[in-house]
Protein backbone atom coordinates (compact mmCIF):
# COMPACT_ATOMS: atom_id res chain seq x y z
CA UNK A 1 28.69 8.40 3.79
CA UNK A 2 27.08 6.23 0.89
CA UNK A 3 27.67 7.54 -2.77
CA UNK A 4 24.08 8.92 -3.26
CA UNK A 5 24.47 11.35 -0.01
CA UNK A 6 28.09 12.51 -1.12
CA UNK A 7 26.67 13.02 -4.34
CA UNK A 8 23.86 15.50 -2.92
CA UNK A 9 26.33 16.52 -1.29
CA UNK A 10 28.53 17.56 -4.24
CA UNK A 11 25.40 18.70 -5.84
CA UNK A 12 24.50 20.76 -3.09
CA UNK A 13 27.90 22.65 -2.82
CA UNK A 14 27.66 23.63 -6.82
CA UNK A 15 24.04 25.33 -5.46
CA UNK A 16 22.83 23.47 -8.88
CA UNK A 17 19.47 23.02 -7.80
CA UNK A 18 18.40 21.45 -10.84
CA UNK A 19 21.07 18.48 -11.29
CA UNK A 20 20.14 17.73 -7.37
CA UNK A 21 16.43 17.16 -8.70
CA UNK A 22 17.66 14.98 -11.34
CA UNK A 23 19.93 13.28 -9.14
CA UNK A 24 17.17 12.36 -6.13
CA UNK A 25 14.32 11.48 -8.98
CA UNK A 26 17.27 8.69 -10.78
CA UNK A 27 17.68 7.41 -7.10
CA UNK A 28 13.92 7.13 -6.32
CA UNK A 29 13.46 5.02 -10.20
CA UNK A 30 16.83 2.81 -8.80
CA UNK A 31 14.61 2.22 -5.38
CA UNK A 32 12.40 -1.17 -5.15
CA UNK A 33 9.05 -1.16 -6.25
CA UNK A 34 6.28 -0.63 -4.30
CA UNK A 35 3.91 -3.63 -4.12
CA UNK A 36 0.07 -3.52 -3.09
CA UNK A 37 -1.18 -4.41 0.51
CA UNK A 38 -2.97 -7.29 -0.13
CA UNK A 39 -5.11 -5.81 2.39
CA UNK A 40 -6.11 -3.11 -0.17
CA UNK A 41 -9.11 -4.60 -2.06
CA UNK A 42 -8.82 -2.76 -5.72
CA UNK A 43 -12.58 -2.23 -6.08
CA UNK A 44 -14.28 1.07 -5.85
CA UNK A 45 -16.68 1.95 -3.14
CA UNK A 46 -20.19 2.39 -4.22
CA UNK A 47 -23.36 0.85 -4.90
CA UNK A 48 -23.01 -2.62 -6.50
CA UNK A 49 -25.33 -4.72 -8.64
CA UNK A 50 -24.45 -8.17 -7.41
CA UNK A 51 -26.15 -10.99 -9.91
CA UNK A 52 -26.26 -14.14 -8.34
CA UNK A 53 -26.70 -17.45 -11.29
CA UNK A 54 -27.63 -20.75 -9.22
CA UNK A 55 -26.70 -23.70 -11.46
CA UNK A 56 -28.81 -27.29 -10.25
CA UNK A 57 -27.83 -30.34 -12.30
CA UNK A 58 -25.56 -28.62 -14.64
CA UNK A 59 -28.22 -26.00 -15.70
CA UNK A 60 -29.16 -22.60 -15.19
CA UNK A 61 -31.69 -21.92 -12.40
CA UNK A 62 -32.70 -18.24 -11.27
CA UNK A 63 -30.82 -15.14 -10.95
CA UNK A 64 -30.95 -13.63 -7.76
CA UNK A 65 -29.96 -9.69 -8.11
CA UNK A 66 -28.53 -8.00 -4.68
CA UNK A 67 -28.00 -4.08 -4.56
CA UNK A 68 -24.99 -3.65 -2.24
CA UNK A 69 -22.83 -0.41 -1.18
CA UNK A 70 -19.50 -1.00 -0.41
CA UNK A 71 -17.76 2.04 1.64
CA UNK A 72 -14.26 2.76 1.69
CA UNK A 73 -12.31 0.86 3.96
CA UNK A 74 -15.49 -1.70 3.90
CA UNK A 75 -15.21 -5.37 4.49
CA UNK A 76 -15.10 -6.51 0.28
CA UNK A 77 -15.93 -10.32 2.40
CA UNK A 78 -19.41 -9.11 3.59
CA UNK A 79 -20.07 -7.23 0.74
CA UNK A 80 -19.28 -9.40 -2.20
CA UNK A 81 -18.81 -12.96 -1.18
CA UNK A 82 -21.43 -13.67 1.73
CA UNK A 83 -24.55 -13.50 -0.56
CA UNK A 84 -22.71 -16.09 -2.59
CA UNK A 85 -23.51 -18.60 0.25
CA UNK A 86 -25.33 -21.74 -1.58
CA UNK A 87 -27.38 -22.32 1.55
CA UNK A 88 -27.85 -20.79 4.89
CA UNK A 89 -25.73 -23.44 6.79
CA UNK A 90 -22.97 -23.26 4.62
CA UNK A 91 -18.98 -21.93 6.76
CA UNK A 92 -16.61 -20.16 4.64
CA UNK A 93 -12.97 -20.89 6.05
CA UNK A 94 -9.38 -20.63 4.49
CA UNK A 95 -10.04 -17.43 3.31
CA UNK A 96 -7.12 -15.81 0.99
CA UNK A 97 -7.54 -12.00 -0.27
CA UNK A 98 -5.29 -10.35 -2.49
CA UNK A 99 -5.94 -6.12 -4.28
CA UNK A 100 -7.89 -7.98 -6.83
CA UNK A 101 -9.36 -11.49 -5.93
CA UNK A 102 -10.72 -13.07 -3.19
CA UNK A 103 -11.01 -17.03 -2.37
CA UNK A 104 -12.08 -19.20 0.14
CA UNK A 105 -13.02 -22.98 1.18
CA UNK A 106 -16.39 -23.82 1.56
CA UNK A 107 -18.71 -26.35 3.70
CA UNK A 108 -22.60 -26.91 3.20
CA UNK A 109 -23.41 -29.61 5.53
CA UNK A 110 -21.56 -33.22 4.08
CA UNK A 111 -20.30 -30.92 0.72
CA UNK A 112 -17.51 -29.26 0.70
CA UNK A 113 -15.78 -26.73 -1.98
CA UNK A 114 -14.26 -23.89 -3.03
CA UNK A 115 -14.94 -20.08 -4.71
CA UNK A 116 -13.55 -17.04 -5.99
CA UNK A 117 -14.28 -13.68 -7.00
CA UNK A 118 -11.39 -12.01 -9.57
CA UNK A 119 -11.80 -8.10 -10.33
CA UNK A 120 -11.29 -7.86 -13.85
CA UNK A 121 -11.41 -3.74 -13.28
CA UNK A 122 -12.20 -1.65 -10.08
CA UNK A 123 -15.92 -2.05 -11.53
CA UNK A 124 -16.36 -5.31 -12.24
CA UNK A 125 -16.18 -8.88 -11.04
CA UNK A 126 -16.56 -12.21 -11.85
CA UNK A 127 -16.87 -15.61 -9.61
CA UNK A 128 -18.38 -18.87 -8.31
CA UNK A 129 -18.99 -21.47 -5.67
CA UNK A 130 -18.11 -24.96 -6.63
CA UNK A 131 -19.13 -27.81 -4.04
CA UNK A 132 -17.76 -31.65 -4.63
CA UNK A 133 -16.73 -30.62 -7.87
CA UNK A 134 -19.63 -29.17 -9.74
CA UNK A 135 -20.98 -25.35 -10.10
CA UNK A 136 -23.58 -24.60 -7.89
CA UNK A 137 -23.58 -20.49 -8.25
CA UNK A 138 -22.08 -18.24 -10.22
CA UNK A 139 -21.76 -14.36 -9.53
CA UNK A 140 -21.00 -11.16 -11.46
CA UNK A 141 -20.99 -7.84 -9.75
CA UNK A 142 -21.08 -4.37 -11.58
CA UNK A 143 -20.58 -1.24 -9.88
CA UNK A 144 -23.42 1.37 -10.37
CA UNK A 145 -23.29 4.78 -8.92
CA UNK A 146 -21.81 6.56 -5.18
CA UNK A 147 -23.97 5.35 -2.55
CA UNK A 148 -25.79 8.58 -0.91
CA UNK A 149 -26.37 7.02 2.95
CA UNK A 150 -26.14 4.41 5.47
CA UNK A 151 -29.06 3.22 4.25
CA UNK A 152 -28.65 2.53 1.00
């Protein structure tokens, strides 16, 4: 019988109700901690505003704006990162997700790259797609209001 049971134990034959709570809430604080299913993307479902900044040459081009709702237990990939896509022929591939930040490897044809999205709160996010080096989008998504449908 390990200490902690003998000590309920103990506990439990004084009918001190009390010290036994004290007892099993010190033992849970002892216990490892708990650490987040990567699986578990932090951000809250709802409708998104997704602003998309293309960068040509080094300079600002136009914003592209995206409303998006995200559902619980919805794919945050879909959601957030595929209207990131520079171009329609571009493959995303080594994807890595953890409860607040997303990143993958990127190919556009003959470039190739990288990009992230970071949750800086369950609310709000920050990213961008680099290929060979250099900027080519950069992202910031806010989150709005509950989404009211399927539709939405």
């Amino acid at each position: 019988m390990s200490l902690f049971a003998r000590s309920v134990s103990h506990f439990s034959r004084w009918s001190n109700p009390v010290a036994a709570l004290l007892l099993l809430g010190a033992a849970s604080t002892v216990s490892s901690p708990v650490h987040a299913d990567p699986g578990d993307f932090q951000s809250m479902p709802g409708l998104w505003k997704i602003t998309l900044h293309t960068v040509k040459d080094g300079h600002a081009g136009a914003d592209l704006v995206r409303w998006k709702c995200l559902y619980d237990g919805g794919d945050p990939w879909q959601t957030f990162v595929d209207v990131m896509a520079p171009a329609p022929n571009c493959q995303r591939a080594g994807e890595h997700r953890t409860s607040t930040a997303l990143a993958w490897n990127i190919t556009c044809g003959t470039q190739t790259g990288h990009g992230h999205i970071t949750l800086d709160s369950p609310q709000h996010y920050t990213g961008s797609v680099a290929l060979n080096g250099h900027d080519v989008s950069q992202v910031e998504g806010k989150r709005y209001a509950a989404c009211t449908g399927p539709s939405d």
